[in-house]
PDB file of N, CA and C in Angstrom:
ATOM      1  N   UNK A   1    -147.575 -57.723-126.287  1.00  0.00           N
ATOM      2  CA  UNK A   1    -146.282 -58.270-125.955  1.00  0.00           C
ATOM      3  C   UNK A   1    -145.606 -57.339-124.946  1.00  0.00           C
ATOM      4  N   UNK A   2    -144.918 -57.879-123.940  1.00  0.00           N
ATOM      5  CA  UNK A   2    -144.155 -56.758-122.949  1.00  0.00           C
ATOM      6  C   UNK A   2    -143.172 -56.608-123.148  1.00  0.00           C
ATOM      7  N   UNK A   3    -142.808 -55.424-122.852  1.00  0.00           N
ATOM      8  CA  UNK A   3    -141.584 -54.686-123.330  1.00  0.00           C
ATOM      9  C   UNK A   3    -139.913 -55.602-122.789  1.00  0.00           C
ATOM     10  N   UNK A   4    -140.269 -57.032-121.839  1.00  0.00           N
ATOM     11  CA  UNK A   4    -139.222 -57.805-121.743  1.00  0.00           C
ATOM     12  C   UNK A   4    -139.360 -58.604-122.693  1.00  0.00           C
ATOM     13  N   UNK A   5    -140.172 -59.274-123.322  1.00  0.00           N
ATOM     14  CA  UNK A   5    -140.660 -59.981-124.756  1.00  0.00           C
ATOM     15  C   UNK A   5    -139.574 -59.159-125.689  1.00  0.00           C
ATOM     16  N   UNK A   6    -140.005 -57.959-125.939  1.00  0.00           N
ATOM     17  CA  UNK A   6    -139.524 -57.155-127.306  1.00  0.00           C
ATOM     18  C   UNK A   6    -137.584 -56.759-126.725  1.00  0.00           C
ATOM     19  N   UNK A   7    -137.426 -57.293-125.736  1.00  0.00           N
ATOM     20  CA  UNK A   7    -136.116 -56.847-125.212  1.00  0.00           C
ATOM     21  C   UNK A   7    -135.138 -58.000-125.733  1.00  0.00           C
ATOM     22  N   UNK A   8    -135.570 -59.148-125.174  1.00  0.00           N
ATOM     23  CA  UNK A   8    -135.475 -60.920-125.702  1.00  0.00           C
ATOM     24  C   UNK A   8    -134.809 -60.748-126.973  1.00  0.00           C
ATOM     25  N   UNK A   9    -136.275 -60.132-127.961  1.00  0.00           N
ATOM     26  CA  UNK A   9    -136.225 -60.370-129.558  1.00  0.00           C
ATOM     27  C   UNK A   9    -135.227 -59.985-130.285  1.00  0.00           C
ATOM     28  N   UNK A  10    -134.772 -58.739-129.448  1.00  0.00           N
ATOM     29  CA  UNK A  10    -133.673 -57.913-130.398  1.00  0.00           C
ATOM     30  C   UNK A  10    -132.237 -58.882-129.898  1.00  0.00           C
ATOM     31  N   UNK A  11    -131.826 -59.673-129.379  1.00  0.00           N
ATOM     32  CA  UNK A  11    -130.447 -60.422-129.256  1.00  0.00           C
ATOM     33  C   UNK A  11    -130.348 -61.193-130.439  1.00  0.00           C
ATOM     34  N   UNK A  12    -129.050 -61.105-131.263  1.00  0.00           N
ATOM     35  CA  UNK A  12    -129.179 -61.563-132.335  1.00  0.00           C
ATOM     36  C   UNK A  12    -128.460 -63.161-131.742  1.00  0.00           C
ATOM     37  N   UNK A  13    -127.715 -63.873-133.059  1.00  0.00           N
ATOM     38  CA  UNK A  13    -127.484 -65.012-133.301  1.00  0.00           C
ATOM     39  C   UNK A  13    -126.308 -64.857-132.502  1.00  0.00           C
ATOM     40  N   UNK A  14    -125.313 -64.145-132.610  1.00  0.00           N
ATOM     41  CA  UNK A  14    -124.063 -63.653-132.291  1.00  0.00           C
ATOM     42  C   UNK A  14    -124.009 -63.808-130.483  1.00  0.00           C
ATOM     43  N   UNK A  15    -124.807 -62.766-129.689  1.00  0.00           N
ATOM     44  CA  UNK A  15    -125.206 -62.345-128.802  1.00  0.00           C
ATOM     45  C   UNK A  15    -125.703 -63.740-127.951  1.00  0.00           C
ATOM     46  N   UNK A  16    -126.557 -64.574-128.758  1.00  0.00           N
ATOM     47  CA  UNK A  16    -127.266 -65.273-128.016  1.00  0.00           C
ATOM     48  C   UNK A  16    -126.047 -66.371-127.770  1.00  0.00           C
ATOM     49  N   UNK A  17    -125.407 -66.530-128.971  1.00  0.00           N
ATOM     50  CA  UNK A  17    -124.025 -67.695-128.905  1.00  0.00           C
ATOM     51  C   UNK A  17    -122.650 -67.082-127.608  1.00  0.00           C
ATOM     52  N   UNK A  18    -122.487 -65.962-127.675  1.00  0.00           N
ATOM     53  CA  UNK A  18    -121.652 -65.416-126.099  1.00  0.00           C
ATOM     54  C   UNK A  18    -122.738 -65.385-124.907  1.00  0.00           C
ATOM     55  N   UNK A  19    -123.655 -65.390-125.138  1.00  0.00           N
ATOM     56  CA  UNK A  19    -124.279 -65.459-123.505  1.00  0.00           C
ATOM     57  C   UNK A  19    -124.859 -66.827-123.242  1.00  0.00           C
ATOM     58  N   UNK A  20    -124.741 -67.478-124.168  1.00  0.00           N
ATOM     59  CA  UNK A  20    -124.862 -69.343-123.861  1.00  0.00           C
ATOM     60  C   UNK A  20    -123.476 -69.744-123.061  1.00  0.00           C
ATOM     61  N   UNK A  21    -122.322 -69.287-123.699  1.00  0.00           N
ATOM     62  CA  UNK A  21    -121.087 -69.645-123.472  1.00  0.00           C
ATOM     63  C   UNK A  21    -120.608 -69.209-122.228  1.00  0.00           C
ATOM     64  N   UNK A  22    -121.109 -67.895-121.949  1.00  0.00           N
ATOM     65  CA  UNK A  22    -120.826 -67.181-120.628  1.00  0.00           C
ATOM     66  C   UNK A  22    -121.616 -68.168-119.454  1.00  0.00           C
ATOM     67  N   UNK A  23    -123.085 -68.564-119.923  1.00  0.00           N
ATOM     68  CA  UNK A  23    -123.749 -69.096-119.198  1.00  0.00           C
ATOM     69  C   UNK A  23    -122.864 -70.719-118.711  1.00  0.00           C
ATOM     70  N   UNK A  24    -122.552 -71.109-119.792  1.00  0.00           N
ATOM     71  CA  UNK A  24    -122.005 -72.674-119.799  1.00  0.00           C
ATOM     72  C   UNK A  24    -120.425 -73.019-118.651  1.00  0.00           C
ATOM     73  N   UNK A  25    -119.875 -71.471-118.766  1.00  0.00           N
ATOM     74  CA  UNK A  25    -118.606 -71.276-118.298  1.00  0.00           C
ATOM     75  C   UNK A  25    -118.948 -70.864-116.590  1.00  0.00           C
ATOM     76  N   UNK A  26    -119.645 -70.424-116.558  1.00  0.00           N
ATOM     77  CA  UNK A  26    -119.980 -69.738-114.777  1.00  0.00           C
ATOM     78  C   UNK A  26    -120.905 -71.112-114.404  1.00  0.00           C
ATOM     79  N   UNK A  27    -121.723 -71.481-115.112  1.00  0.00           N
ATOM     80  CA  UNK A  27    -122.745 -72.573-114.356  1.00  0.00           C
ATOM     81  C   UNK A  27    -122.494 -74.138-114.521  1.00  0.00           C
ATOM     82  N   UNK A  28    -121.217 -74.450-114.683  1.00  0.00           N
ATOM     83  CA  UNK A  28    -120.309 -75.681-114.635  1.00  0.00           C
ATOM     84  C   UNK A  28    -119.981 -75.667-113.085  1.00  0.00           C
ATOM     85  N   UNK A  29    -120.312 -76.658-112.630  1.00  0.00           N
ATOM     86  CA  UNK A  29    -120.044 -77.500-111.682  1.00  0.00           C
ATOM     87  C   UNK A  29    -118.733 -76.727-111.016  1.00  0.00           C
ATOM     88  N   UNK A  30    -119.229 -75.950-109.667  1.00  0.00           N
ATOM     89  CA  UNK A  30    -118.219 -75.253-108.918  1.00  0.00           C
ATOM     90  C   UNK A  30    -117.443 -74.225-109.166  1.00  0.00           C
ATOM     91  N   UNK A  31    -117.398 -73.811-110.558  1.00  0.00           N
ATOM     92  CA  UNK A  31    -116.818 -72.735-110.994  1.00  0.00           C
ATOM     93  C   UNK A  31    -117.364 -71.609-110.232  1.00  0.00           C
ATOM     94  N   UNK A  32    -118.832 -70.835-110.371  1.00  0.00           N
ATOM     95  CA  UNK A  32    -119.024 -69.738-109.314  1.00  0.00           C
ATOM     96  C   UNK A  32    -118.382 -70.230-108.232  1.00  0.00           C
ATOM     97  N   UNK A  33    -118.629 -71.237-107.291  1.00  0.00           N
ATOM     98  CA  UNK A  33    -118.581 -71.570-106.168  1.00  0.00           C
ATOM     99  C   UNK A  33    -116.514 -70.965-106.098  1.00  0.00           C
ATOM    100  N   UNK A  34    -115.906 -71.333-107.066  1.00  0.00           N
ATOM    101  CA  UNK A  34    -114.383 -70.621-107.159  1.00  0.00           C
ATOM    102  C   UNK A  34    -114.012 -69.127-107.041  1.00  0.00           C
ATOM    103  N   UNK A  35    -115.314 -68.653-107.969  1.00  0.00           N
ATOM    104  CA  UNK A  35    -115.285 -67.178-108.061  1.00  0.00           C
ATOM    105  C   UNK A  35    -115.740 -66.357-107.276  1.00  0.00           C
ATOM    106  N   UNK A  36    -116.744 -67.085-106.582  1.00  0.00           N
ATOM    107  CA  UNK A  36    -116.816 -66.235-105.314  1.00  0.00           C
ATOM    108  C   UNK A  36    -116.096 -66.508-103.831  1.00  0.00           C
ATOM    109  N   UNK A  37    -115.404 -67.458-104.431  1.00  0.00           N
ATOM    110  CA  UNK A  37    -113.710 -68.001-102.834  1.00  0.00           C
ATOM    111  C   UNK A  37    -113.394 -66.935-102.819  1.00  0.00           C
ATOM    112  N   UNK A  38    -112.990 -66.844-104.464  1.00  0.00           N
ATOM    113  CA  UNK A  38    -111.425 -65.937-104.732  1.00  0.00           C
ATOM    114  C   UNK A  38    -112.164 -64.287-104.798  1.00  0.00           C
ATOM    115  N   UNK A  39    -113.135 -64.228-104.732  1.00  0.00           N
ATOM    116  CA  UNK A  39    -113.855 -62.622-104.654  1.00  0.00           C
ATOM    117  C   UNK A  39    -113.693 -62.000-102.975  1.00  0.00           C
ATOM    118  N   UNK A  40    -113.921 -62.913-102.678  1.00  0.00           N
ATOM    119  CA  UNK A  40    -114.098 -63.114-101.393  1.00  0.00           C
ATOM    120  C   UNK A  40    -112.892 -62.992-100.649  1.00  0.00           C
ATOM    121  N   UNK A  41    -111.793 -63.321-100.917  1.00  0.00           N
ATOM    122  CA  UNK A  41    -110.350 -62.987-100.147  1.00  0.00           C
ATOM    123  C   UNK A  41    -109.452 -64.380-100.228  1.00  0.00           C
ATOM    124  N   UNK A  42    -109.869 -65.445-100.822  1.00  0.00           N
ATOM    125  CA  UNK A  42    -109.147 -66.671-100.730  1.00  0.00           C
ATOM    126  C   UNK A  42    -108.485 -66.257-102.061  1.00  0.00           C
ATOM    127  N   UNK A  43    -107.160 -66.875-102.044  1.00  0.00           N
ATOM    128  CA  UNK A  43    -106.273 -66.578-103.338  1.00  0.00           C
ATOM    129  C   UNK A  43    -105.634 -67.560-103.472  1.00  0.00           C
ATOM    130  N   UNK A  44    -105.343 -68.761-102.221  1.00  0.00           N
ATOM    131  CA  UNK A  44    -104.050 -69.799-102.336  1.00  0.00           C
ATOM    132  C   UNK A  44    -105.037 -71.179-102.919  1.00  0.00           C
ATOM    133  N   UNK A  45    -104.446 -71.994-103.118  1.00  0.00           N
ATOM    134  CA  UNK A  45    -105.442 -73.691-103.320  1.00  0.00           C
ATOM    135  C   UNK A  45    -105.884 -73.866-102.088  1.00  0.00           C
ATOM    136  N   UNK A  46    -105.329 -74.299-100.795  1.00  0.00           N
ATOM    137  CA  UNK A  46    -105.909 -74.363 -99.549  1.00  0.00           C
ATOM    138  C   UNK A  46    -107.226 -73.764 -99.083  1.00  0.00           C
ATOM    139  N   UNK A  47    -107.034 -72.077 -99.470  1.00  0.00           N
ATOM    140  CA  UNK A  47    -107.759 -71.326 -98.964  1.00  0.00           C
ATOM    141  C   UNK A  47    -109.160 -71.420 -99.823  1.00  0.00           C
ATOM    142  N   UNK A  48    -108.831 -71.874-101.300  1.00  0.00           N
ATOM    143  CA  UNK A  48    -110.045 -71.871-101.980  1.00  0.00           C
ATOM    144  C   UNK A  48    -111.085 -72.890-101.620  1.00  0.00           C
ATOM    145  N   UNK A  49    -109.952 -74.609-101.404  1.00  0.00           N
ATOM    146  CA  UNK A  49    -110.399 -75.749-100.851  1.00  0.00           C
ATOM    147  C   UNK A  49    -111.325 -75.885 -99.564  1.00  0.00           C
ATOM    148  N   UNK A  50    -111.012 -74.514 -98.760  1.00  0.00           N
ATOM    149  CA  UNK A  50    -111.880 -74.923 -97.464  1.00  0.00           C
ATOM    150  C   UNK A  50    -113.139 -74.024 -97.816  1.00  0.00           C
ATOM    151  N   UNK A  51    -113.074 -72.977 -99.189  1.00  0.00           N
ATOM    152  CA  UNK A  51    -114.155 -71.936 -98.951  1.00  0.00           C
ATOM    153  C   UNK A  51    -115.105 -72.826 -99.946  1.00  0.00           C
ATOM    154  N   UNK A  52    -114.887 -73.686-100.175  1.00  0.00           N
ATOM    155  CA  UNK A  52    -116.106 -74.320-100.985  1.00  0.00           C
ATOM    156  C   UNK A  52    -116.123 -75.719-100.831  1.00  0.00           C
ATOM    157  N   UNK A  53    -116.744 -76.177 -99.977  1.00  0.00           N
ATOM    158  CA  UNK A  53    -117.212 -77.327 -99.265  1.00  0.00           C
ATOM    159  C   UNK A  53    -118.003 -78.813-100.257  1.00  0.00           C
ATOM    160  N   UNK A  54    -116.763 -79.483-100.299  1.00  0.00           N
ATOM    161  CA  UNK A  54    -117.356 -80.730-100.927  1.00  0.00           C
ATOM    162  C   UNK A  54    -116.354 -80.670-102.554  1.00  0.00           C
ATOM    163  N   UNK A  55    -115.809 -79.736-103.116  1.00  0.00           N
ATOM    164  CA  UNK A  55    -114.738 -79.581-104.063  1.00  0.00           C
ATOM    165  C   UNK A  55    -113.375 -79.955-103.714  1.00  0.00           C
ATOM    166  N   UNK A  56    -113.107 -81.266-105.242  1.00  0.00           N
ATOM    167  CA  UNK A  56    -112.002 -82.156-104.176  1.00  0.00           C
ATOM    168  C   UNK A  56    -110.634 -81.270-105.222  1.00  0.00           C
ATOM    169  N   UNK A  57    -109.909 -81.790-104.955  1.00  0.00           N
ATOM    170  CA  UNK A  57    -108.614 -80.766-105.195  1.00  0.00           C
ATOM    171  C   UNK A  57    -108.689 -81.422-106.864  1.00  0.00           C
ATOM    172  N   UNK A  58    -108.570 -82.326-107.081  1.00  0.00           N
ATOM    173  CA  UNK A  58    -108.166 -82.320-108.740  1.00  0.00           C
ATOM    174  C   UNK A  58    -109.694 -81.850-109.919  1.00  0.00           C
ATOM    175  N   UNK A  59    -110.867 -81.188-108.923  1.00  0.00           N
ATOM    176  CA  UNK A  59    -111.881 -80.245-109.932  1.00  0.00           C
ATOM    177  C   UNK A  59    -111.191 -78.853-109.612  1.00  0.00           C
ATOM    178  N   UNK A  60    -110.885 -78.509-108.280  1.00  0.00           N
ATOM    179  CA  UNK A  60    -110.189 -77.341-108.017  1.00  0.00           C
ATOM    180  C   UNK A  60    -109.396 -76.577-109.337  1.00  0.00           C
ATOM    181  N   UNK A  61    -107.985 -77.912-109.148  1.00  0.00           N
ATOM    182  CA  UNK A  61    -107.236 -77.864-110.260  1.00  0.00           C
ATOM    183  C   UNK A  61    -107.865 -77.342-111.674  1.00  0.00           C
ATOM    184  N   UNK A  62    -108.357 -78.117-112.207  1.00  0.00           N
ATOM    185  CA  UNK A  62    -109.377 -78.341-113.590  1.00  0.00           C
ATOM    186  C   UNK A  62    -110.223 -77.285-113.550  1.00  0.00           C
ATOM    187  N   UNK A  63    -110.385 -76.374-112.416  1.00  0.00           N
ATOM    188  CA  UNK A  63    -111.551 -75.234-112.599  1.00  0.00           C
ATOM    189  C   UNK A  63    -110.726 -73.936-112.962  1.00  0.00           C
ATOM    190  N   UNK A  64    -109.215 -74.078-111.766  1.00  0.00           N
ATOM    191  CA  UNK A  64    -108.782 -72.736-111.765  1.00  0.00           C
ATOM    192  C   UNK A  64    -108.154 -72.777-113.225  1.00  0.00           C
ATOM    193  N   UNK A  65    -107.908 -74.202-113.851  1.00  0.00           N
ATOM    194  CA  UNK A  65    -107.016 -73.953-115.589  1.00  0.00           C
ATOM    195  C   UNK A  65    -107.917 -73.325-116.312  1.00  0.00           C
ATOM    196  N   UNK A  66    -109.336 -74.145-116.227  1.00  0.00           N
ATOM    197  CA  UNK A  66    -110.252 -72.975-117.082  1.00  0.00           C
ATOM    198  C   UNK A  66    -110.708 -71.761-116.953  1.00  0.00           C
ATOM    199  N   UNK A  67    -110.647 -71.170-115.632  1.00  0.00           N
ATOM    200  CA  UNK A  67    -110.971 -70.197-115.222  1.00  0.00           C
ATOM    201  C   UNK A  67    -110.045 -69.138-115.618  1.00  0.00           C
ATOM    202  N   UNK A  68    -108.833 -69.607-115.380  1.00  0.00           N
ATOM    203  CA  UNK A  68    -107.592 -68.543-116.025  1.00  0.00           C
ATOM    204  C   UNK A  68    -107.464 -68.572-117.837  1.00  0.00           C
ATOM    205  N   UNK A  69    -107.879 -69.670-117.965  1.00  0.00           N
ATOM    206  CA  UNK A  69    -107.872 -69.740-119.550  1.00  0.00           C
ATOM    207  C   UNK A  69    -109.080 -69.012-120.543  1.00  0.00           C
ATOM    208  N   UNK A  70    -110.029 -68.764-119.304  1.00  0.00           N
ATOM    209  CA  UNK A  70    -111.480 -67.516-120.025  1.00  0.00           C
ATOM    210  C   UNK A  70    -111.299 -66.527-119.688  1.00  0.00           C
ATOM    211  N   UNK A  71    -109.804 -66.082-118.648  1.00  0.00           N
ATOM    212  CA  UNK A  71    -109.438 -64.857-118.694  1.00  0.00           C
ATOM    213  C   UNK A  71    -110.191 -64.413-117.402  1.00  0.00           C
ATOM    214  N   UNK A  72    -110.635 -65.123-116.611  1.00  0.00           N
ATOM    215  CA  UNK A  72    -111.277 -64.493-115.511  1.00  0.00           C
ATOM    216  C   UNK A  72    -110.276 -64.352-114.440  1.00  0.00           C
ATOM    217  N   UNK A  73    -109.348 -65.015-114.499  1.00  0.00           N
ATOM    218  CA  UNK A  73    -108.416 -65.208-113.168  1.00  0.00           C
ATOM    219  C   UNK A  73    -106.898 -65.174-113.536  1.00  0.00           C
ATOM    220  N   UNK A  74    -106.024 -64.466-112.517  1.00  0.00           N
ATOM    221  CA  UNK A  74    -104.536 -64.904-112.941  1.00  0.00           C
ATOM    222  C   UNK A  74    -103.936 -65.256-112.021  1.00  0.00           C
ATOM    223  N   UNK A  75    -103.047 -66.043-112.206  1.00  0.00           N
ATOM    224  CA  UNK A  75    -102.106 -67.071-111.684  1.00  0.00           C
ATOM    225  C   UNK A  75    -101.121 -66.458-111.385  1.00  0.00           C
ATOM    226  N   UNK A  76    -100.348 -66.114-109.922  1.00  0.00           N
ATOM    227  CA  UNK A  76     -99.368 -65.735-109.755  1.00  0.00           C
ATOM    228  C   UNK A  76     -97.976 -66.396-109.057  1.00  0.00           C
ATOM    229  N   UNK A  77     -97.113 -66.768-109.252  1.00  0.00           N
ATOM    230  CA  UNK A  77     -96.302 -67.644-108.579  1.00  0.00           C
ATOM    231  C   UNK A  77     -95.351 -66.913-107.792  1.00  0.00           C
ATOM    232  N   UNK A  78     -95.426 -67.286-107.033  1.00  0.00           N
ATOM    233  CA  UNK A  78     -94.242 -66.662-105.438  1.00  0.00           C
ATOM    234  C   UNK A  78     -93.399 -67.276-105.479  1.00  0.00           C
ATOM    235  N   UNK A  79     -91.683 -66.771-105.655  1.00  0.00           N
ATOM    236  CA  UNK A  79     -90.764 -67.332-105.453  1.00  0.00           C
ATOM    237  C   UNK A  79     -90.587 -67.076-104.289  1.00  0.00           C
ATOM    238  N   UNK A  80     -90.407 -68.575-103.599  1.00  0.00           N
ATOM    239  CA  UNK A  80     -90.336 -68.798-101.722  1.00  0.00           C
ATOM    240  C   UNK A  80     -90.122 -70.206-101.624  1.00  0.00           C
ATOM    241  N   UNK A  81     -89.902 -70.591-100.693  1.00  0.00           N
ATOM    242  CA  UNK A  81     -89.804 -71.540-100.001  1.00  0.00           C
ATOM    243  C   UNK A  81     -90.775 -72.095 -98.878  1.00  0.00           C
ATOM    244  N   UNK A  82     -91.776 -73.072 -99.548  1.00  0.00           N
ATOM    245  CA  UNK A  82     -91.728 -73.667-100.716  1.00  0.00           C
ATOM    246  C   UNK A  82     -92.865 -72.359-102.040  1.00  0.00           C
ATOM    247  N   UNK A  83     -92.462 -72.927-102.701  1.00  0.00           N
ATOM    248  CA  UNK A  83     -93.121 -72.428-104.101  1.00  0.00           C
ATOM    249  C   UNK A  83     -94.884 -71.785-103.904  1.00  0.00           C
ATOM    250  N   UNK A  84     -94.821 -70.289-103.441  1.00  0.00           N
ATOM    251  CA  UNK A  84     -96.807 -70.393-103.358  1.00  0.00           C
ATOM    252  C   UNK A  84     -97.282 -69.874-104.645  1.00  0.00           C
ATOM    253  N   UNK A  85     -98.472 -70.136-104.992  1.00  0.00           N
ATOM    254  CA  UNK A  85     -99.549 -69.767-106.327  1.00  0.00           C
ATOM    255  C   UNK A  85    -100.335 -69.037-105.927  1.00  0.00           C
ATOM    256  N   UNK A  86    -101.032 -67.834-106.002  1.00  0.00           N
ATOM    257  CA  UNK A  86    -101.892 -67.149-105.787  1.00  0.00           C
ATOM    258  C   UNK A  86    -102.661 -66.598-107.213  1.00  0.00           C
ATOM    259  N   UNK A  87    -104.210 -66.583-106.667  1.00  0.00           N
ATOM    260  CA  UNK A  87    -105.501 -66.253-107.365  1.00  0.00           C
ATOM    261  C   UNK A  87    -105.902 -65.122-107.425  1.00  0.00           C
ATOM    262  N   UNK A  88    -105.994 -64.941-108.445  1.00  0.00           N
ATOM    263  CA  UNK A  88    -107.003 -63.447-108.056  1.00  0.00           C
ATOM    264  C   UNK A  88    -108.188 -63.340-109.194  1.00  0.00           C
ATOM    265  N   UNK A  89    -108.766 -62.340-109.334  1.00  0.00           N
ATOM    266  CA  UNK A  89    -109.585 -61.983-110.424  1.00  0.00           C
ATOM    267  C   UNK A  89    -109.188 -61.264-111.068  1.00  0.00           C
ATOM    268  N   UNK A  90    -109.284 -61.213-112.587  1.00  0.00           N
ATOM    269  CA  UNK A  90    -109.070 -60.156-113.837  1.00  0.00           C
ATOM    270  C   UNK A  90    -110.126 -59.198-113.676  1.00  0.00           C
ATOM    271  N   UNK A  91    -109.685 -57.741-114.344  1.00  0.00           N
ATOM    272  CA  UNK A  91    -110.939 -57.166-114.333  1.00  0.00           C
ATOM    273  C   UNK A  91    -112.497 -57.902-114.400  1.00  0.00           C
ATOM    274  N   UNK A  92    -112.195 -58.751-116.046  1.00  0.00           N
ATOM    275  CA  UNK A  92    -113.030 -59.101-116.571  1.00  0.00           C
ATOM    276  C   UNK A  92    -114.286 -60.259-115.185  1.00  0.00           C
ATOM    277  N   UNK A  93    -113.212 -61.640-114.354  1.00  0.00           N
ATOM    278  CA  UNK A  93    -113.685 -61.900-113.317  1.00  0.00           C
ATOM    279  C   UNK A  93    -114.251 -60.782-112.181  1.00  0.00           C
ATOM    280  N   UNK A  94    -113.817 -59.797-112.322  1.00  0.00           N
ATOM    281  CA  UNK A  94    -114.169 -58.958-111.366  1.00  0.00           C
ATOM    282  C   UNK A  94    -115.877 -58.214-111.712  1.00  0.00           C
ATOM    283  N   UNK A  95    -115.741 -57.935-112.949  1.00  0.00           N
ATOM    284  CA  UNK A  95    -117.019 -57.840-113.556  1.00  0.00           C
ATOM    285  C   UNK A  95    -118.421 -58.584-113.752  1.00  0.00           C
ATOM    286  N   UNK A  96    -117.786 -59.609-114.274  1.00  0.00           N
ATOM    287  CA  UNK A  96    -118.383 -61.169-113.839  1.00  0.00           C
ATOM    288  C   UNK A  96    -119.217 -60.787-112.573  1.00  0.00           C
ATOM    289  N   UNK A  97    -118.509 -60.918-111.336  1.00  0.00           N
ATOM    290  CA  UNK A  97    -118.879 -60.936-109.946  1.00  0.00           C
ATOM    291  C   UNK A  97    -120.113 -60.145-109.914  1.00  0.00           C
ATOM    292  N   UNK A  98    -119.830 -59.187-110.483  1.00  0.00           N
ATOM    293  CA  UNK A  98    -120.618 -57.767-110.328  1.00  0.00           C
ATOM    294  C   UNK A  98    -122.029 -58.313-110.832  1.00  0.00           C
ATOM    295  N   UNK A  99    -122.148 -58.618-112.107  1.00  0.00           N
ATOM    296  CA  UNK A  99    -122.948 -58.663-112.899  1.00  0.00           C
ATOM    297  C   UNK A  99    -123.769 -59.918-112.404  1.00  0.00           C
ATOM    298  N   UNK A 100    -123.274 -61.031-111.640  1.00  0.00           N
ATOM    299  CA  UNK A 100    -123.709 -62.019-110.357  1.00  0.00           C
ATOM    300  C   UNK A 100    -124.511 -61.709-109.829  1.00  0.00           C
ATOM    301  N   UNK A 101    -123.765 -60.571-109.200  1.00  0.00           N
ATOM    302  CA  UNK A 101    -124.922 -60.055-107.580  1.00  0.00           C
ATOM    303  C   UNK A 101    -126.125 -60.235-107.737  1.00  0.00           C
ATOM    304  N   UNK A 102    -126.998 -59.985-108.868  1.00  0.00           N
ATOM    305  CA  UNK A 102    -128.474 -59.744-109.163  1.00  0.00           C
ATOM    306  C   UNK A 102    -129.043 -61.542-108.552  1.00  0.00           C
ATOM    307  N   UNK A 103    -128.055 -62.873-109.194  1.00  0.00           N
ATOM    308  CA  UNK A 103    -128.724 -63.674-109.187  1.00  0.00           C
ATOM    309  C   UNK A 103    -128.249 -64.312-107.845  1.00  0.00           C
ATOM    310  N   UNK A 104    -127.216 -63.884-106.956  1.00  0.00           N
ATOM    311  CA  UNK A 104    -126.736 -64.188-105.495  1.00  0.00           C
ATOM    312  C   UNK A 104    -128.489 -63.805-105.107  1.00  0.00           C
ATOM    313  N   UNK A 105    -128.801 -62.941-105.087  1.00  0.00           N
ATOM    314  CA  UNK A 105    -130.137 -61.866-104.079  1.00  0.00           C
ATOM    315  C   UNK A 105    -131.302 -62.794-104.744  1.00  0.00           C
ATOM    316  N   UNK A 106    -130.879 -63.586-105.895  1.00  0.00           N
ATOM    317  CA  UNK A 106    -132.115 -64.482-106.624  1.00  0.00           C
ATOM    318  C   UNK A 106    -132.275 -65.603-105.728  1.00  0.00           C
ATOM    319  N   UNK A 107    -130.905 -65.915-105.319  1.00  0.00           N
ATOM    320  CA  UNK A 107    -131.023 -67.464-104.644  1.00  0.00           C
ATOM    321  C   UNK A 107    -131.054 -67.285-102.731  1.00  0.00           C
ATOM    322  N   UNK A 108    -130.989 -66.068-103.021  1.00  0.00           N
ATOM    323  CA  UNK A 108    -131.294 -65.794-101.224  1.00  0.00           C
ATOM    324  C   UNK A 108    -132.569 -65.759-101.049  1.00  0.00           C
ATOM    325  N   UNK A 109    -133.410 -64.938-102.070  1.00  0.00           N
ATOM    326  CA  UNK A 109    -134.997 -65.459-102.299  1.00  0.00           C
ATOM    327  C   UNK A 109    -135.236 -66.777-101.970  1.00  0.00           C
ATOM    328  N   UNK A 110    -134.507 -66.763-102.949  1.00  0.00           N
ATOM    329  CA  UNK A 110    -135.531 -68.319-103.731  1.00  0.00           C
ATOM    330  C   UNK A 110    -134.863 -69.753-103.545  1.00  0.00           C
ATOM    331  N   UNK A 111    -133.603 -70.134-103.534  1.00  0.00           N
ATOM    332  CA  UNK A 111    -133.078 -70.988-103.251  1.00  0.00           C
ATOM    333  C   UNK A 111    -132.868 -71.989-102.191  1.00  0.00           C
ATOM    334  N   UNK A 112    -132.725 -73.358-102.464  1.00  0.00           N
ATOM    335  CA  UNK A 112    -132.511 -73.983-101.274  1.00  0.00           C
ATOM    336  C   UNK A 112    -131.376 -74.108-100.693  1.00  0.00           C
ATOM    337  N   UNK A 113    -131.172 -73.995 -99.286  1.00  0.00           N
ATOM    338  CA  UNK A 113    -130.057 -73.763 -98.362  1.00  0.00           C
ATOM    339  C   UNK A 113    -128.860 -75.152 -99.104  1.00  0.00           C
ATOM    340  N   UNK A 114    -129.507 -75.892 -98.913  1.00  0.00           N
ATOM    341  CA  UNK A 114    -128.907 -77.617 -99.251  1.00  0.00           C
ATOM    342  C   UNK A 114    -128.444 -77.793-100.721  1.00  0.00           C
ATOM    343  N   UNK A 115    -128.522 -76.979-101.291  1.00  0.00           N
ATOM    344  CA  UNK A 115    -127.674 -77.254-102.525  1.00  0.00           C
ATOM    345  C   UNK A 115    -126.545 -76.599-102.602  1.00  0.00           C
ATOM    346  N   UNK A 116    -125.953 -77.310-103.228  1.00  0.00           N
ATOM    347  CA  UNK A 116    -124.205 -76.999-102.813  1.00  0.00           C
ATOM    348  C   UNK A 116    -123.824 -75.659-104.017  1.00  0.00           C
TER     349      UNK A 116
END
């Protein structure tokens, strides 16, 4: 058995139930595609809207509520004229990102250009 086999084995019940969830929460439909806008320097709705191509504004919406609601992102409101919202990442999103990179360099391998 190889020592990634015996690495596998030791994740218990617990472990395997947060890294399903982690998995379920980043690999929903456009969510990375959000997290790496807003990693990236986009912070407003506009700015997120043009950095991810083919995401219509009311998944936008529906991504950044969950996204702030798993604690990856916070919501900041600008008193101005008119009213701006800005994005950012929580540590925790910021970590996230980090812990990404491995499978960004996976899909620069391996991935097809054409999938969104």
């Amino acid at each position: 058995m190889s020592t990634h086999a015996l690495a596998i084995q030791h994740i218990d019940d617990a472990e395997c139930r947060r890294f399903l969830s982690s998995v379920e929460l980043v690999g929903r439909r456009w969510s990375s595609g959000v997290l790496l806008a807003i990693a990236r320097g986009a912070s407003r709705f506009s700015e997120i809207t043009a950095s991810v191509p083919g995401l219509s504004d009311r998944l936008l919406a529906q991504r950044l509520k969950e996204l702030e609601a798993a604690g990856l992102l916070e919501r900041e409101i600008i008193a101005s004229t008119p009213v701006q919202v800005r994005y950012t990442l929580t540590a925790s999103g910021t970590d996230l990102i980090e812990s990404l990179q491995p499978l960004v360099g996976w899909g620069q391998r391996w991935g097809t250009p054409e999938q969104p």
